[in-house]
N, C-alpha and C. Protein backbone atom coordinates (compact mmCIF):
# COMPACT_ATOMS: atom_id res chain seq x y z
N UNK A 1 -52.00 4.96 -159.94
CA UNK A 1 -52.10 4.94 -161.38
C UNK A 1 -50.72 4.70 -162.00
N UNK A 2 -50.36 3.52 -162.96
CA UNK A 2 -49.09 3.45 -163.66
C UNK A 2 -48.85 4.29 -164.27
N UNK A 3 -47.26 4.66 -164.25
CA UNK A 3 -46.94 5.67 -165.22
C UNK A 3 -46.95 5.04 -166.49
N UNK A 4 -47.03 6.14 -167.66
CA UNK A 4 -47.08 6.05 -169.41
C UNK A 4 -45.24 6.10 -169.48
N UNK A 5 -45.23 5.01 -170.17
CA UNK A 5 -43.94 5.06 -170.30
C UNK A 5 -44.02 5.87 -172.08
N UNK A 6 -42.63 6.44 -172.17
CA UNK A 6 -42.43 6.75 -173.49
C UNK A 6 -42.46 5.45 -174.97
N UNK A 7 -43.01 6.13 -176.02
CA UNK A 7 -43.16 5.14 -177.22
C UNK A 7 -41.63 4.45 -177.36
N UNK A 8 -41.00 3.46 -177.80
CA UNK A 8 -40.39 3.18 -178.14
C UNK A 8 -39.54 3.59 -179.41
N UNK A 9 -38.26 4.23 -178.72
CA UNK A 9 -37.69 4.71 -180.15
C UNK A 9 -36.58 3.99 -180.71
N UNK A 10 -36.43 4.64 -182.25
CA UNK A 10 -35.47 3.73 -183.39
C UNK A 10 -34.19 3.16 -182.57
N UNK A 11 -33.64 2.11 -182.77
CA UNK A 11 -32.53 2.14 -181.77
C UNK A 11 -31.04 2.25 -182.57
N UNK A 12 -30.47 2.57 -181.92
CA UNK A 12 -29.22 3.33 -181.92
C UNK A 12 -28.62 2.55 -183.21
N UNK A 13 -27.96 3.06 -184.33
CA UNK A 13 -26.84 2.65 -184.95
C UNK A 13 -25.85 3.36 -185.06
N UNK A 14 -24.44 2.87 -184.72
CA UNK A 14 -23.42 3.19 -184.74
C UNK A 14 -22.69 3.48 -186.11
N UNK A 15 -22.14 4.35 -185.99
CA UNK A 15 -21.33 4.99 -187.08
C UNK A 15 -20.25 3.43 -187.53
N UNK A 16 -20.09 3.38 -188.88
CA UNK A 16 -18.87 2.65 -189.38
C UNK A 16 -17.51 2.98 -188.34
N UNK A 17 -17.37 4.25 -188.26
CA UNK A 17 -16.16 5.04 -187.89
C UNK A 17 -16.20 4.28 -186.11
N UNK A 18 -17.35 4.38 -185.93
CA UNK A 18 -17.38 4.01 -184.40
C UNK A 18 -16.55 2.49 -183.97
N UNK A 19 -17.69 1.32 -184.77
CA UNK A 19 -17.20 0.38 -185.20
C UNK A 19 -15.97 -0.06 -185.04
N UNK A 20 -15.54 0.63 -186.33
CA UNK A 20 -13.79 0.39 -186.37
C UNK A 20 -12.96 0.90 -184.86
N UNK A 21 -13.22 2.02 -184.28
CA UNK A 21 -13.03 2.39 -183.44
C UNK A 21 -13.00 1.04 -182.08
N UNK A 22 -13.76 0.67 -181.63
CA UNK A 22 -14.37 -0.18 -180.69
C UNK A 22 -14.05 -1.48 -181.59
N UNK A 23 -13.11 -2.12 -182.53
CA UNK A 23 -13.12 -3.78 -183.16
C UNK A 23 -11.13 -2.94 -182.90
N UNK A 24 -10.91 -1.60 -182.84
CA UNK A 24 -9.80 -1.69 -183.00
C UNK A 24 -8.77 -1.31 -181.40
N UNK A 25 -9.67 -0.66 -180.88
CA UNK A 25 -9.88 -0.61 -178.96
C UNK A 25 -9.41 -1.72 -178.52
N UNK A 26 -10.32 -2.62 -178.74
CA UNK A 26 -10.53 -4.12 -178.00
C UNK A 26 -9.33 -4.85 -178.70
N UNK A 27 -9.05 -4.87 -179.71
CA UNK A 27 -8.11 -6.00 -180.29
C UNK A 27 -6.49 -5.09 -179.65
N UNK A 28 -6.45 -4.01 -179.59
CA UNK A 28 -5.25 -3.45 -179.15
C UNK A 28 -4.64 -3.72 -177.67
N UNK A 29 -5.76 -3.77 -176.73
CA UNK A 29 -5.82 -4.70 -175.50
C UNK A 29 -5.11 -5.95 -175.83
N UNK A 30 -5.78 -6.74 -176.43
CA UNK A 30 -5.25 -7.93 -176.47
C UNK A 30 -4.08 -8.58 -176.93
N UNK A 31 -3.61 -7.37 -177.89
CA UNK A 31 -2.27 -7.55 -178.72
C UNK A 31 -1.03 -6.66 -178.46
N UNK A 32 -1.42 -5.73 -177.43
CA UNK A 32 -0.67 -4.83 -177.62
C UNK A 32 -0.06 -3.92 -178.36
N UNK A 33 -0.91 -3.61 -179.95
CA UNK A 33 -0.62 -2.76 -180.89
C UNK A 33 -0.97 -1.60 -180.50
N UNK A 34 -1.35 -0.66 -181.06
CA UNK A 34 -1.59 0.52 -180.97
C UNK A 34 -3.19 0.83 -181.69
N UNK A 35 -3.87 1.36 -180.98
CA UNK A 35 -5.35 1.36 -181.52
C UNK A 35 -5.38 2.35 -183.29
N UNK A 36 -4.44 3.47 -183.19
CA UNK A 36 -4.12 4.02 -184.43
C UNK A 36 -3.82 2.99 -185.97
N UNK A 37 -2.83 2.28 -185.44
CA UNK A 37 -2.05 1.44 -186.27
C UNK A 37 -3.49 0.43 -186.97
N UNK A 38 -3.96 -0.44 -185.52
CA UNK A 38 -5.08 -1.46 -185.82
C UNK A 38 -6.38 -0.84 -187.01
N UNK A 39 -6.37 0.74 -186.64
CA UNK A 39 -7.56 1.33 -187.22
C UNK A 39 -7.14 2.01 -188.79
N UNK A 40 -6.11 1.89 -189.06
CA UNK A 40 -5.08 2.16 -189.75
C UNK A 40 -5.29 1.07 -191.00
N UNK A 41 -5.11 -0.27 -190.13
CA UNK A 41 -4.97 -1.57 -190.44
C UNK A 41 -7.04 -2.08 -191.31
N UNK A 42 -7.78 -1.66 -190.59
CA UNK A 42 -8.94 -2.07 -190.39
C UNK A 42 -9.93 -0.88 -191.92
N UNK A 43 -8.99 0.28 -192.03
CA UNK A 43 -9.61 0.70 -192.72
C UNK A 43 -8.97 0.58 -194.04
N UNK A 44 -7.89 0.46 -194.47
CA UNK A 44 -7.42 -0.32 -195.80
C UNK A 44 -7.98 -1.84 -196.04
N UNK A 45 -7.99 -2.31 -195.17
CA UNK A 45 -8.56 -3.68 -195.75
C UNK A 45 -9.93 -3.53 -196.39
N UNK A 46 -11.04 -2.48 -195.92
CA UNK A 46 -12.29 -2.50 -195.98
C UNK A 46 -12.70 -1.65 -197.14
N UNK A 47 -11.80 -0.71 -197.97
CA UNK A 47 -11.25 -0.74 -199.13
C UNK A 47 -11.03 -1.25 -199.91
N UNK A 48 -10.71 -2.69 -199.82
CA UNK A 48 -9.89 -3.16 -201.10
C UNK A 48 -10.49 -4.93 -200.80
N UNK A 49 -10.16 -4.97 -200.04
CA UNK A 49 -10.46 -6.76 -199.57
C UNK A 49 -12.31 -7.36 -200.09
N UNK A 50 -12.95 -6.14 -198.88
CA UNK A 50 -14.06 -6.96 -198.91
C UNK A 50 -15.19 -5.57 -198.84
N UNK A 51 -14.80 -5.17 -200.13
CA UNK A 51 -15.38 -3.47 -200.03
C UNK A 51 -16.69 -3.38 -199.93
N UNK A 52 -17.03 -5.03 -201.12
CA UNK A 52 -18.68 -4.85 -201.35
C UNK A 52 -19.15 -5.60 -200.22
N UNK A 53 -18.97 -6.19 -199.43
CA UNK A 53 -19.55 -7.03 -198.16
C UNK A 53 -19.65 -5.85 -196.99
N UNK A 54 -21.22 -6.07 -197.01
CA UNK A 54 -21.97 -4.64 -195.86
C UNK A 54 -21.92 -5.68 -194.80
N UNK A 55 -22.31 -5.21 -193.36
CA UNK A 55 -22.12 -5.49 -191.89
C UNK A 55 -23.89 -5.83 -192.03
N UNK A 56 -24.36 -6.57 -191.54
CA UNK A 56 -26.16 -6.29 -190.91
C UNK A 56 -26.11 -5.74 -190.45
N UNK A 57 -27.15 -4.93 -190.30
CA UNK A 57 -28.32 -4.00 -189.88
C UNK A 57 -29.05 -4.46 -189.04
């Protein structure tokens, strides 16, 4: 007899905070900045630049 698999649940969204976290991880690799600085960097811009422009869903 097959097993019942579980219903399918909502799938995961990540925190903004995460986001920035993990766009500022990865680019610090590549540049050699400092992930603080980049996230530093990533959250003033998103303030002021392009405050009203949301990410999709």
């Amino acid at each position: 007899m097959p097993k019942r698999s579980a219903p399918p649940s909502k799938p995961f969204t990540p925190s903004p905070q995460s986001v920035r976290r993990a766009v500022a991880s990865s680019t610090a690799l590549e540049t050699g900045q400092t992930v603080q600085q980049l996230e530093q960097k990533l959250r003033n811009r998103s303030q002021s630049r392009f405050a009203r422009i949301r990410l999709a869903d």
